[in-house]
C-alpha atoms as a PDB file:
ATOM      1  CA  UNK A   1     -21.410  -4.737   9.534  1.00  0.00           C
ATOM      2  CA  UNK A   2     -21.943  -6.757   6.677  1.00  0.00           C
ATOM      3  CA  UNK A   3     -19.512  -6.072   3.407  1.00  0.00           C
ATOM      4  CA  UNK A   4     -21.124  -6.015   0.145  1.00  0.00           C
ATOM      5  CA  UNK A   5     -18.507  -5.298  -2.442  1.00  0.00           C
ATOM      6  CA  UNK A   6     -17.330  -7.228  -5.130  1.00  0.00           C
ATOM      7  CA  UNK A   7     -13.892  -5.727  -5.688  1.00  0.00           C
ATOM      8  CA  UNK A   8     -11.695  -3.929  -3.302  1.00  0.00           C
ATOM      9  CA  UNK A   9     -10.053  -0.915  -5.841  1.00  0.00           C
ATOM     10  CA  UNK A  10      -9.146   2.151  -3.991  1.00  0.00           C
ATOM     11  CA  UNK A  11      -9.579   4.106  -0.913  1.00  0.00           C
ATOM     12  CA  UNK A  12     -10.936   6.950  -1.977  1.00  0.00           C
ATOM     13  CA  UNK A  13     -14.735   5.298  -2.623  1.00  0.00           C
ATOM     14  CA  UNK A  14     -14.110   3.269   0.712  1.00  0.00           C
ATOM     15  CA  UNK A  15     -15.844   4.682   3.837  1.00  0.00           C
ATOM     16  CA  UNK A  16     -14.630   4.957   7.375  1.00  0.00           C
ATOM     17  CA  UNK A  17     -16.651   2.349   8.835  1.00  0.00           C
ATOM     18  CA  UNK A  18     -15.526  -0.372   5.632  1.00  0.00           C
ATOM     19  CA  UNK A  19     -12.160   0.779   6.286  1.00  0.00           C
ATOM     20  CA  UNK A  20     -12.375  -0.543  10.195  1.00  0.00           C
ATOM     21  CA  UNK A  21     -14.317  -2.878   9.585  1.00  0.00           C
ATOM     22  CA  UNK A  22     -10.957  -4.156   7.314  1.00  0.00           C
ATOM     23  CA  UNK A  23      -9.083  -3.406  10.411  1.00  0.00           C
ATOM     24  CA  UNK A  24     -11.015  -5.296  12.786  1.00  0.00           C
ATOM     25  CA  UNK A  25     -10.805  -8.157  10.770  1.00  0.00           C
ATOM     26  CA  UNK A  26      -7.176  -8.318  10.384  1.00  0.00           C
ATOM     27  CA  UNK A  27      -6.711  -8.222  13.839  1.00  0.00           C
ATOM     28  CA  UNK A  28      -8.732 -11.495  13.752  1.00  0.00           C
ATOM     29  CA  UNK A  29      -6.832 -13.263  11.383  1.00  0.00           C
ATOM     30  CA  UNK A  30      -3.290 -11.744  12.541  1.00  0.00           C
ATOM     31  CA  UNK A  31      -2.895 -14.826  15.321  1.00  0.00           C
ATOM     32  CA  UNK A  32      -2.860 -17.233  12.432  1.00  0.00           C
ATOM     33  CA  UNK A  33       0.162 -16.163  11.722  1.00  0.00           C
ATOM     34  CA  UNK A  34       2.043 -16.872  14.772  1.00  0.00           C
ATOM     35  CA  UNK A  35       0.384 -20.867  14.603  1.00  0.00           C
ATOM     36  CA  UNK A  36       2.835 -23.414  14.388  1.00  0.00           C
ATOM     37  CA  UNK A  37       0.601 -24.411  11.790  1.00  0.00           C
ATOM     38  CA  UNK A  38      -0.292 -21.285  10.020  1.00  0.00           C
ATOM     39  CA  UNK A  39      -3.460 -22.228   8.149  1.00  0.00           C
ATOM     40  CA  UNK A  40      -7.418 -22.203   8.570  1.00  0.00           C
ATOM     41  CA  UNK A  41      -9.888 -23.659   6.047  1.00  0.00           C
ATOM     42  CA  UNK A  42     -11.868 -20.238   5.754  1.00  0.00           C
ATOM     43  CA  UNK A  43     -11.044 -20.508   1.789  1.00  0.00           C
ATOM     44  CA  UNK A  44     -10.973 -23.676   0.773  1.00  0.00           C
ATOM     45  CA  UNK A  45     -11.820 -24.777  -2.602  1.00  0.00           C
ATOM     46  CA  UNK A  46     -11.346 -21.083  -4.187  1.00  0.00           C
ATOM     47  CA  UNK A  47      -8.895 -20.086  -6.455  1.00  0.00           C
ATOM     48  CA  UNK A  48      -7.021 -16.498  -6.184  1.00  0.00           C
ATOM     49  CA  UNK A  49      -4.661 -15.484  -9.351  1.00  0.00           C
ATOM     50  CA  UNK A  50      -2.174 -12.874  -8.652  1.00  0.00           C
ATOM     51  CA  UNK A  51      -1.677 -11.013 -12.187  1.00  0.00           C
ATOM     52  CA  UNK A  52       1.824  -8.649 -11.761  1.00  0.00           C
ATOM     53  CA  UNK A  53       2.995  -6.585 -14.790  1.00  0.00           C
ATOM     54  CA  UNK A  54       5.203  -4.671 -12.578  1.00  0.00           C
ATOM     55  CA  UNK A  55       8.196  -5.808 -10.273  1.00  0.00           C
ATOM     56  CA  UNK A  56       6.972  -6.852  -6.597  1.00  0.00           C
ATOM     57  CA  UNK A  57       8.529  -8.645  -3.541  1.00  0.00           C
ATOM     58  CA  UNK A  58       6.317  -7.807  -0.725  1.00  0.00           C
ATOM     59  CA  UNK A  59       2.673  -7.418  -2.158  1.00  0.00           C
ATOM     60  CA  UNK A  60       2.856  -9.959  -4.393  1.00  0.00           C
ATOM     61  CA  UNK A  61       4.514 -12.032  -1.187  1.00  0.00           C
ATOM     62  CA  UNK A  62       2.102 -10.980   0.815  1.00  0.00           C
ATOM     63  CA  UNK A  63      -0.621 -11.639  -1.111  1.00  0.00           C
ATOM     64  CA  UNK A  64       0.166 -15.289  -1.783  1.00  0.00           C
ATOM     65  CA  UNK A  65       0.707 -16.073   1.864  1.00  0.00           C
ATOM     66  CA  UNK A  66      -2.073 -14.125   2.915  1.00  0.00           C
ATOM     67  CA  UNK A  67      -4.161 -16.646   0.064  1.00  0.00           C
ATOM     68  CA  UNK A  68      -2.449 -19.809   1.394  1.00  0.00           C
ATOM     69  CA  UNK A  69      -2.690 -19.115   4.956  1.00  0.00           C
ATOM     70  CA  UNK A  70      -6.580 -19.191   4.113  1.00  0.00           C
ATOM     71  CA  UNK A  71      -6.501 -22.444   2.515  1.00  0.00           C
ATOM     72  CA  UNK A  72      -7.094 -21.104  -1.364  1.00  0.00           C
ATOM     73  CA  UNK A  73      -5.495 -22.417  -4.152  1.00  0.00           C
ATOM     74  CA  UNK A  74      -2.861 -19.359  -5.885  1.00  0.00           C
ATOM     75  CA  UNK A  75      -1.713 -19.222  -9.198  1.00  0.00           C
ATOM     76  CA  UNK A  76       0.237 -16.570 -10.015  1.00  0.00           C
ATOM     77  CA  UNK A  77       1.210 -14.734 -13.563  1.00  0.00           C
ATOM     78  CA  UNK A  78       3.684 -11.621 -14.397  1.00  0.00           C
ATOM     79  CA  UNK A  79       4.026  -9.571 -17.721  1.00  0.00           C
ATOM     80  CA  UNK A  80       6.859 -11.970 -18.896  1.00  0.00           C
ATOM     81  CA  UNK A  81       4.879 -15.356 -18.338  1.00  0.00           C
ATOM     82  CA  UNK A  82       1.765 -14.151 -19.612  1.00  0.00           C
ATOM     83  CA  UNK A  83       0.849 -14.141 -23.422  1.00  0.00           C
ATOM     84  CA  UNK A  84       0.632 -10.116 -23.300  1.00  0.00           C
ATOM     85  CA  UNK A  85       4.541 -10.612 -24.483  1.00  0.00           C
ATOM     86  CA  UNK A  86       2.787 -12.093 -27.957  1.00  0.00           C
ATOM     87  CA  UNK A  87       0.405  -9.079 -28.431  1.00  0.00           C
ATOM     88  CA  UNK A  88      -2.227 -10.192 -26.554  1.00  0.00           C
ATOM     89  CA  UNK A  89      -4.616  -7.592 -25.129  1.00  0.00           C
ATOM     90  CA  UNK A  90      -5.150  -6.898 -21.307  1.00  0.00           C
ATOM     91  CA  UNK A  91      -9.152  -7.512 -22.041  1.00  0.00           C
ATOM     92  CA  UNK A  92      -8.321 -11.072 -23.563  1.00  0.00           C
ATOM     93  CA  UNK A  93      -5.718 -11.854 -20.918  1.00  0.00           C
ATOM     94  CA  UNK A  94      -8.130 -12.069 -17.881  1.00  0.00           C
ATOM     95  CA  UNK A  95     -10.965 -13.067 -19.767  1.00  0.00           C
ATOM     96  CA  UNK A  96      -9.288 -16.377 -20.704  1.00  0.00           C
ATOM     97  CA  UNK A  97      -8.597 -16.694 -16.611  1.00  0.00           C
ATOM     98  CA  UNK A  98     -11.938 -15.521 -16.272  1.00  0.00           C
ATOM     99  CA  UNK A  99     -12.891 -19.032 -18.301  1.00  0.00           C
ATOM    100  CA  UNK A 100     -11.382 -20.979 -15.902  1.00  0.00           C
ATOM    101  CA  UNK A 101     -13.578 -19.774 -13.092  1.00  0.00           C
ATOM    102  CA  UNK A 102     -11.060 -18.335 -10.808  1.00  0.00           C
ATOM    103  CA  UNK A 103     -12.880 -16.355  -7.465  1.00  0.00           C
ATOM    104  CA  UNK A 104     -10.423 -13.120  -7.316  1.00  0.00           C
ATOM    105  CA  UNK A 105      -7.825 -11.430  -9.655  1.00  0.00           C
ATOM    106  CA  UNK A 106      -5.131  -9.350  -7.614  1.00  0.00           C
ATOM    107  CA  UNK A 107      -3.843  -7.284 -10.307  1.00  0.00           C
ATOM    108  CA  UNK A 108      -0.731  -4.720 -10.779  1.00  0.00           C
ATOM    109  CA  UNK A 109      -0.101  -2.487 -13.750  1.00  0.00           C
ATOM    110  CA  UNK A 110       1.530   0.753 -14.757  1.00  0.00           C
ATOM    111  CA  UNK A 111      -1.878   1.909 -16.590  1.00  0.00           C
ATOM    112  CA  UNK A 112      -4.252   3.942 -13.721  1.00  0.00           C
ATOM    113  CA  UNK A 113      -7.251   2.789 -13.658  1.00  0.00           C
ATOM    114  CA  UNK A 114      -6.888  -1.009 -15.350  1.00  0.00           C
ATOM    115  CA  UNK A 115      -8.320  -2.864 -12.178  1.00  0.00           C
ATOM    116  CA  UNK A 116     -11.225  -0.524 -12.250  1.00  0.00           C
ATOM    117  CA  UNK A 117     -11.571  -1.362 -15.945  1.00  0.00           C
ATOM    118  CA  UNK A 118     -11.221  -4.895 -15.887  1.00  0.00           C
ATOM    119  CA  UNK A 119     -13.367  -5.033 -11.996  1.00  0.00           C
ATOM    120  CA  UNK A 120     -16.796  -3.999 -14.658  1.00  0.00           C
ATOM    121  CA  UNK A 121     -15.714  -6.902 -17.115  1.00  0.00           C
ATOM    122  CA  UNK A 122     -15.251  -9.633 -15.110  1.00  0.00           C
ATOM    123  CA  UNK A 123     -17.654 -11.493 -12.746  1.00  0.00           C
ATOM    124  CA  UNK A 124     -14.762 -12.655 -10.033  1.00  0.00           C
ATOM    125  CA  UNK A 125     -13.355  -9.983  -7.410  1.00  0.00           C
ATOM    126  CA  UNK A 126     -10.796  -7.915  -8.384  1.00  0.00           C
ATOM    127  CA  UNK A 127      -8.353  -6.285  -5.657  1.00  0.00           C
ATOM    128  CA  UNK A 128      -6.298  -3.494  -7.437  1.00  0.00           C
ATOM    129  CA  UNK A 129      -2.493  -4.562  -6.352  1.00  0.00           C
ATOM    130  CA  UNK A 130      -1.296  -1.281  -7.202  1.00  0.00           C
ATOM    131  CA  UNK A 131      -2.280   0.984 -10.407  1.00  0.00           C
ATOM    132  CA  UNK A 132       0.442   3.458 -11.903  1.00  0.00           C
ATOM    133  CA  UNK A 133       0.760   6.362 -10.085  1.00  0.00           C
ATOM    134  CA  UNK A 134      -2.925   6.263  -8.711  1.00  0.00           C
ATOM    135  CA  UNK A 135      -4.157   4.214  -6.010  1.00  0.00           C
ATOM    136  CA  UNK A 136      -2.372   0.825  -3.547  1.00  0.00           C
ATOM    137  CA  UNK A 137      -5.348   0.277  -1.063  1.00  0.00           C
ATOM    138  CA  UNK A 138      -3.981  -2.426   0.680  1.00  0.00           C
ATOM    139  CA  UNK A 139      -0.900  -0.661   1.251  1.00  0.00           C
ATOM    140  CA  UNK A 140      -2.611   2.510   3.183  1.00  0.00           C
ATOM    141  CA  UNK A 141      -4.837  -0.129   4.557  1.00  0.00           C
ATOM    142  CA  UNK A 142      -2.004  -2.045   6.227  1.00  0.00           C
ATOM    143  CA  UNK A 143      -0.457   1.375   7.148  1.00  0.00           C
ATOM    144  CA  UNK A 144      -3.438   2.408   8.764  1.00  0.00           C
ATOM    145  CA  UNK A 145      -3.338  -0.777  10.478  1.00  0.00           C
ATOM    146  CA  UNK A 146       0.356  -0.258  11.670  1.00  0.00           C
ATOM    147  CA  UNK A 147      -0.461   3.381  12.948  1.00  0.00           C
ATOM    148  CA  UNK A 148      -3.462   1.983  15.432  1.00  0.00           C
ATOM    149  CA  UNK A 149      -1.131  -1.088  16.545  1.00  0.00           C
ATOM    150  CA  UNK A 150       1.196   1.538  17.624  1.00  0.00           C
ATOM    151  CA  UNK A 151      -0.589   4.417  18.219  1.00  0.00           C
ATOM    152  CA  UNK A 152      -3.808   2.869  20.032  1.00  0.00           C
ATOM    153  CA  UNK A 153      -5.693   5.162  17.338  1.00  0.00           C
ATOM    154  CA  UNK A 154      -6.386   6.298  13.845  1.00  0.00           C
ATOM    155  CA  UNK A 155      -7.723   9.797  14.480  1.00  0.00           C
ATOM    156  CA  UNK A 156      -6.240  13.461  15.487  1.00  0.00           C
ATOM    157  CA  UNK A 157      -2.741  12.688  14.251  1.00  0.00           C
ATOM    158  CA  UNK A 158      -0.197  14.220  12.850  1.00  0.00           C
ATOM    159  CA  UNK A 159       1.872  12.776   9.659  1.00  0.00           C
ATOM    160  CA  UNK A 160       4.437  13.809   7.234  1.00  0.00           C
ATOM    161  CA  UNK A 161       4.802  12.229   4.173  1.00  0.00           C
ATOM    162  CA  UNK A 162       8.169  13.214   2.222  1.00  0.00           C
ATOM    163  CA  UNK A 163       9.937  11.442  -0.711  1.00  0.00           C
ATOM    164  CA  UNK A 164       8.261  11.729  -4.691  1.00  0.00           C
ATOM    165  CA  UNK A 165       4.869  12.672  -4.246  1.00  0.00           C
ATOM    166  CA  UNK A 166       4.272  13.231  -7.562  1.00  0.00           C
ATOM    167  CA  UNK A 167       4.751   9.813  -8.787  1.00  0.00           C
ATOM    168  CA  UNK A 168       3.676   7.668  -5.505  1.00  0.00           C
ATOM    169  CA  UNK A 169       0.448   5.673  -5.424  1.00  0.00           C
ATOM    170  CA  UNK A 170       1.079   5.008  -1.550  1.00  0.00           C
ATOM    171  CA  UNK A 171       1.287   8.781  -1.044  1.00  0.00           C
ATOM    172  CA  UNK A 172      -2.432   9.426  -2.986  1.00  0.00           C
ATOM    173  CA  UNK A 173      -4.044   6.098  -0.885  1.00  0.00           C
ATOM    174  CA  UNK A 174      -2.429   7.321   2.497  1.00  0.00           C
ATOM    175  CA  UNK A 175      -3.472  10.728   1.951  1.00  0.00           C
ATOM    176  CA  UNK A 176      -6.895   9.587   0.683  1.00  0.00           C
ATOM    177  CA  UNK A 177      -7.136   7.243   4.162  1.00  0.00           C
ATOM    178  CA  UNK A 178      -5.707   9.530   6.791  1.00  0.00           C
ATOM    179  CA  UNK A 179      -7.868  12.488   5.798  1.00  0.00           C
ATOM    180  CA  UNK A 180     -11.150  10.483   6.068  1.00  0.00           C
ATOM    181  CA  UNK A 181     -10.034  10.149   9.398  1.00  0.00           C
ATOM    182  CA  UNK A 182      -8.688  14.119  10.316  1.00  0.00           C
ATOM    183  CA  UNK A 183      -5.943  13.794  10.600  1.00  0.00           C
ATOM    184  CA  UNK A 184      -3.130  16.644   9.717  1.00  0.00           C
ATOM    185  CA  UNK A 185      -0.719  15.280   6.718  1.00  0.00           C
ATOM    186  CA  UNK A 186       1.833  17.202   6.016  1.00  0.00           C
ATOM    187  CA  UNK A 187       3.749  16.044   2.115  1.00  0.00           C
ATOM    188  CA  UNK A 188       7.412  17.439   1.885  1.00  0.00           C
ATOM    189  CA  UNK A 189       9.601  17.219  -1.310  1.00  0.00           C
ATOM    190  CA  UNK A 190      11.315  19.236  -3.647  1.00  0.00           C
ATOM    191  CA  UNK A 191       9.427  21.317  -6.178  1.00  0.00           C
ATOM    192  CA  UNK A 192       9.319  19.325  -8.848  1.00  0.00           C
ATOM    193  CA  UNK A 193       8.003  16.322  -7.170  1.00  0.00           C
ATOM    194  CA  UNK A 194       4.864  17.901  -5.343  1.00  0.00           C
ATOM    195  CA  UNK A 195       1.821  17.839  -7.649  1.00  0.00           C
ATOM    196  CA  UNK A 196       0.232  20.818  -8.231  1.00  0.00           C
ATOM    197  CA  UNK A 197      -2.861  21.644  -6.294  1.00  0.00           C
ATOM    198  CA  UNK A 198      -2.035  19.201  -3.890  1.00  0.00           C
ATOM    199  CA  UNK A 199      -3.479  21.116  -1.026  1.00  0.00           C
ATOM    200  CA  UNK A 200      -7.068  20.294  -2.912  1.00  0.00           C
ATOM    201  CA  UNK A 201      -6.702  17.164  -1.343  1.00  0.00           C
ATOM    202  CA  UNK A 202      -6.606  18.506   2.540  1.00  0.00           C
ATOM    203  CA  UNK A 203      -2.743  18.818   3.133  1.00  0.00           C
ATOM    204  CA  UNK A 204      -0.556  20.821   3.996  1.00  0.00           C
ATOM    205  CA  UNK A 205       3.057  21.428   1.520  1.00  0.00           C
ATOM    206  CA  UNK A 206       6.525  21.986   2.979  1.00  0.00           C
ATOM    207  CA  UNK A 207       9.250  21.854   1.190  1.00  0.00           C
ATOM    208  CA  UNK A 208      12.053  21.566   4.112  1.00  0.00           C
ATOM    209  CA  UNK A 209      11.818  18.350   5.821  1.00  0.00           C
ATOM    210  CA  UNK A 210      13.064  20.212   9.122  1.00  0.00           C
ATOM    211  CA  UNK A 211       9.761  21.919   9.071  1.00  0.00           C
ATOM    212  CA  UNK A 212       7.444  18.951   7.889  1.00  0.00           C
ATOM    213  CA  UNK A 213       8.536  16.497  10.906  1.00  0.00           C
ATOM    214  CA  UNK A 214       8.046  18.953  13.322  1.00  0.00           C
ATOM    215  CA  UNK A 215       5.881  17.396  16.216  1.00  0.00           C
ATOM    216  CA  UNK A 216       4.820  14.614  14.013  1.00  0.00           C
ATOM    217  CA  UNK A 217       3.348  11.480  15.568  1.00  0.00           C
ATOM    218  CA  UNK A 218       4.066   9.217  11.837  1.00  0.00           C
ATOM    219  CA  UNK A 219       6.552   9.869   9.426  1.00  0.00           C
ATOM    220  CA  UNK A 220       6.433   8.342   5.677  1.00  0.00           C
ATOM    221  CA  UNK A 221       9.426   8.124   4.009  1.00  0.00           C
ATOM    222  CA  UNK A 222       8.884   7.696   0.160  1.00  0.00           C
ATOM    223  CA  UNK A 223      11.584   6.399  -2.561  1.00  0.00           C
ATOM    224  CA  UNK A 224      12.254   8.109  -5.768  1.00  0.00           C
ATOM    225  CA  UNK A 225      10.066   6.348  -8.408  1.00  0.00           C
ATOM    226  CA  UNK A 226      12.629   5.840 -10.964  1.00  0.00           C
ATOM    227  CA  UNK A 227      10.564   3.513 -12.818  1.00  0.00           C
ATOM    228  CA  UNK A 228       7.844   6.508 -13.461  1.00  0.00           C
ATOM    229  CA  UNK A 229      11.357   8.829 -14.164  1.00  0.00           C
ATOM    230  CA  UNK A 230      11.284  10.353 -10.401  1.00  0.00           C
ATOM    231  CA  UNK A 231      15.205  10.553 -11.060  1.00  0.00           C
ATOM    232  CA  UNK A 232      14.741  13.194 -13.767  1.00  0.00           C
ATOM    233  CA  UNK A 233      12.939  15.587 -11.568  1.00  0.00           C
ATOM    234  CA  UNK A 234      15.840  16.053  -9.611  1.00  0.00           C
ATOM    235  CA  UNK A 235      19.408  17.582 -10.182  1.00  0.00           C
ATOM    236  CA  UNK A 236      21.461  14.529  -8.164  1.00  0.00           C
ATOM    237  CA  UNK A 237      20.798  11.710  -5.845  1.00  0.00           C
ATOM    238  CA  UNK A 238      23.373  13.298  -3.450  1.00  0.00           C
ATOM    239  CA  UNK A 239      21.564  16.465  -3.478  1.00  0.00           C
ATOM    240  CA  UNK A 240      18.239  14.921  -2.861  1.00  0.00           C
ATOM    241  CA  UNK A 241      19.614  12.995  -0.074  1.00  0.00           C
ATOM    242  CA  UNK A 242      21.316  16.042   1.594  1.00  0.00           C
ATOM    243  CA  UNK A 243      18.050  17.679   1.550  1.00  0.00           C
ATOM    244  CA  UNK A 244      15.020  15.056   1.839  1.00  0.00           C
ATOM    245  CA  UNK A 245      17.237  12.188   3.660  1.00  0.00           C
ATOM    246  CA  UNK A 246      15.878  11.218   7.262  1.00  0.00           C
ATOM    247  CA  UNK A 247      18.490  11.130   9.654  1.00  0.00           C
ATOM    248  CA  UNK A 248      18.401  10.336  13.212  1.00  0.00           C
ATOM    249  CA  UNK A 249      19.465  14.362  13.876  1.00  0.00           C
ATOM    250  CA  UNK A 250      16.326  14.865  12.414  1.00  0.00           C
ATOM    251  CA  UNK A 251      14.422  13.543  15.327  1.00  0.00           C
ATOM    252  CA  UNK A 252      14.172  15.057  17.941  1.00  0.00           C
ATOM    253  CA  UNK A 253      11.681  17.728  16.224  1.00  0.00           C
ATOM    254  CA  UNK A 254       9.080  15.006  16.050  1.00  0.00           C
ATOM    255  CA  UNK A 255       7.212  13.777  19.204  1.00  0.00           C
ATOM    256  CA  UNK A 256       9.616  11.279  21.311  1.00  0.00           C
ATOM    257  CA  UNK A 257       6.971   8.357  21.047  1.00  0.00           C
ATOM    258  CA  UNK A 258       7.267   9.238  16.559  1.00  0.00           C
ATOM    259  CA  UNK A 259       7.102   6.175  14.188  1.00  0.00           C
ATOM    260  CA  UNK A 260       8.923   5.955  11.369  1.00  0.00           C
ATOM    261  CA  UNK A 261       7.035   4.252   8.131  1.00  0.00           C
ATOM    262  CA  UNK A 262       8.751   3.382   4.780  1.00  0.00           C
ATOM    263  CA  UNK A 263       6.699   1.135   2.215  1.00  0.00           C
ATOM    264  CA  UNK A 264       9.553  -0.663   0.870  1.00  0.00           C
ATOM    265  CA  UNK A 265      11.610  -0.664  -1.369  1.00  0.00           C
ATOM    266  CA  UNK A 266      13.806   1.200   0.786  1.00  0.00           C
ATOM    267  CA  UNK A 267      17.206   3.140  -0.876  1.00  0.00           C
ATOM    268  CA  UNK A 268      19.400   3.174   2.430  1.00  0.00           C
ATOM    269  CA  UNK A 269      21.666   6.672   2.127  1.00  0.00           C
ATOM    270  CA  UNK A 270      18.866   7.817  -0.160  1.00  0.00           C
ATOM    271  CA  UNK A 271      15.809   8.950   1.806  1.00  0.00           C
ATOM    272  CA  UNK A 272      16.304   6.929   4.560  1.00  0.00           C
ATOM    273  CA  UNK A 273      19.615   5.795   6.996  1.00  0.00           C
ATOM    274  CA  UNK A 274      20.570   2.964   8.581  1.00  0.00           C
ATOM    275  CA  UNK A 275      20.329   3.967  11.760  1.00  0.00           C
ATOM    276  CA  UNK A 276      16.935   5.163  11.290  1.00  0.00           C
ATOM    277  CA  UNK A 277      15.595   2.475   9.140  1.00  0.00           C
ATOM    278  CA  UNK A 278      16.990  -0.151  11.660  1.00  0.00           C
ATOM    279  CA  UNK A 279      16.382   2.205  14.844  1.00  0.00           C
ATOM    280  CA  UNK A 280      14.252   1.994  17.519  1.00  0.00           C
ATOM    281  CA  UNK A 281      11.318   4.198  15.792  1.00  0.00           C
ATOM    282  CA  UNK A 282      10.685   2.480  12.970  1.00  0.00           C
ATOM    283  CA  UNK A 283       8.031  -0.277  12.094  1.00  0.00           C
ATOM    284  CA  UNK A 284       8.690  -1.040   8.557  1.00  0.00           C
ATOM    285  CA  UNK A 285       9.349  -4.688   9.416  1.00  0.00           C
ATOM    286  CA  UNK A 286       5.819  -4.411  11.409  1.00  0.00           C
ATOM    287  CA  UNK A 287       4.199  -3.316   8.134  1.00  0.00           C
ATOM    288  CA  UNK A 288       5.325  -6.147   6.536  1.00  0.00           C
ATOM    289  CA  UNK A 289       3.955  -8.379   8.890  1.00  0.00           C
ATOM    290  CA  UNK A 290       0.841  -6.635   8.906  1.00  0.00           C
ATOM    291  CA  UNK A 291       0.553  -6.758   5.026  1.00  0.00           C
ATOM    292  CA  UNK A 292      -0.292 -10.727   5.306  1.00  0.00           C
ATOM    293  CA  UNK A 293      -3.274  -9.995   8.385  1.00  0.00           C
ATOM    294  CA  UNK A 294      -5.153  -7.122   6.255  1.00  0.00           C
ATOM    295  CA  UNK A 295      -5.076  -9.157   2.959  1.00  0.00           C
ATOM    296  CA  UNK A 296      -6.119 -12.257   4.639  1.00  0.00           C
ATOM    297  CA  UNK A 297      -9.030  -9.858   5.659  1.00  0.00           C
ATOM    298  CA  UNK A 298      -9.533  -8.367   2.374  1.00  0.00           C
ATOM    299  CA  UNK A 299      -9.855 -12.076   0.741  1.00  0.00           C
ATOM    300  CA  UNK A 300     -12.128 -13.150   3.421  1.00  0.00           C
ATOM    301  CA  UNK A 301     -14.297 -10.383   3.203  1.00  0.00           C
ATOM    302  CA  UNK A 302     -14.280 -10.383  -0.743  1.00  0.00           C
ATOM    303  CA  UNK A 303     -14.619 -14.042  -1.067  1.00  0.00           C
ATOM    304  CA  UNK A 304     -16.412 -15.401   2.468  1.00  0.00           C
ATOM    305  CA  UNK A 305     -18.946 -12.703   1.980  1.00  0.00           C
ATOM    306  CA  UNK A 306     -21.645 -15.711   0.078  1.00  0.00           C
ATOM    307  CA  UNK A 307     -20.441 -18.482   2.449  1.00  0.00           C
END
């Protein structure tokens, strides 16, 4: 297959075969990784600018290694370093790094839809690091990646996805992923952070998380977006936890060979337990690691497609 997009902005407008293709990549450029010397040349001589007005330890990370690891040069700006703290626009912001020729702009902001904005203004690649409450492709890319690592597939599974719906952008991506694939997702939460007409998109709503891990293969475990004012939706943290908190009680109602997900940050004694978060189902650490092979792919693809 040969990849012809510019910019890589959500999953939605992605089709199966692009999103495998991303896949099969990765799983090229994974061994790098585990190098002494943990570099290849694919990229050198372009430039990659990571542009963060939000707060980020692993994409932004990620995103950096996954650049260096290729052999680009990275530069990276947030909200506070950037002249957008003296009134400058968005627009004007990345059209001044557009000046200086840069070959992709990985961009984060709390405004939906701002890569896809700034993607039709600019001639470099843009890769859309995570927009509001909308879309984080590489995240549901890298989780989709995890799932066929440990599941030997992507189709005809079954996944729960429970935390703040409402406000998650790795929720809308997953969803938007998994379903192009058929499988059965199942989003638990309370009330009041379950969009309405949710089930438009495919899934399935329960609102006790007893019933939406039963005889899952994957579960999700979201955090309360507190940033977006998640916190207010709910009457108390220790009530949410009593309710929407995996525990290792929890399960046995999923399938024994279950894998437990969480995209980080994680609140331990929250949503999630130790013993779970550190137990013998879960692969959050693997999705880390993963993280760096799909966004190596995604830079390749975007920027090796004219070599």
């Amino acid at each position: 297959m040969e990849w012809k997009r510019k910019d890589l902005l959500g999953i939605r407008d992605l089709s199966k075969e692009e999103i495998l293709f991303i896949l099969d990549t990765a799983e090229s450029f994974k061994e790098v990784s585990k190098r002494d010397i943990k570099k290849v040349p694919t990229l050198r001589g372009k430039t990659v600018i990571t542009l963060f007005f939000e707060p980020s330890t692993r994409t932004r990370t990620s995103f950096e290694i996954a650049a260096k690891r290729l052999s680009a040069d990275t530069i990276n700006i947030s909200s506070t370093t950037s002249s957008v703290v003296k009134g400058e626009t968005l627009k004007d912001t990345v059209l001044n790094l557009q000046s200086m020729q840069p070959d992709v702009i990985i961009i984060r902001h709390s405004m939906a839809g701002a890569p896809h904005i700034l993607s039709r203004i600019l001639k470099s690649s843009v890769v859309n690091a995570g927009d509001g409450a909308h879309e984080h492709p590489t995240q549901a890319l890298l989780d989709l990646y995890t799932i066929r690592e440990k599941k030997g597939r992507v189709e005809n599974l079954k996944v729960a996805i429970i935390g703040d719906i409402a406000h998650s952008r790795v929720a809308r991506s997953n969803i938007y992923c998994l379903k192009k694939f058929g499988n059965e997702v199942v989003c638990c939460g309370p009330p009041s952070l379950i969009p309405p007409c949710l089930d438009q998109l495919g899934v399935k709503v329960e609102f006790r998380i007893e019933e939406a891990i039963k005889d899952t293969d994957v579960i999700m475990m979201l955090r309360i977006q507190k940033e977006r004012g998640g916190i207010s939706f709910i009457p108390s943290v220790r009530e949410y936890s009593s309710l929407y908190g995996l525990r290792s009680e929890h399960l046995h109602l999923a399938k024994k060979d279950v894998i437990i997900m969480h995209p980080g940050p994680m609140n331990r004694g929250v949503e999630i337990m130790d013993d779970v978060a550190d137990g013998p189902y879960s692969v959050i650490l693997d999705q880390v690691e993963n993280g760096v092979a799909v966004r190596m792919a995604i830079l390749y693809l975007l920027l090796g497609r004219e070599q």
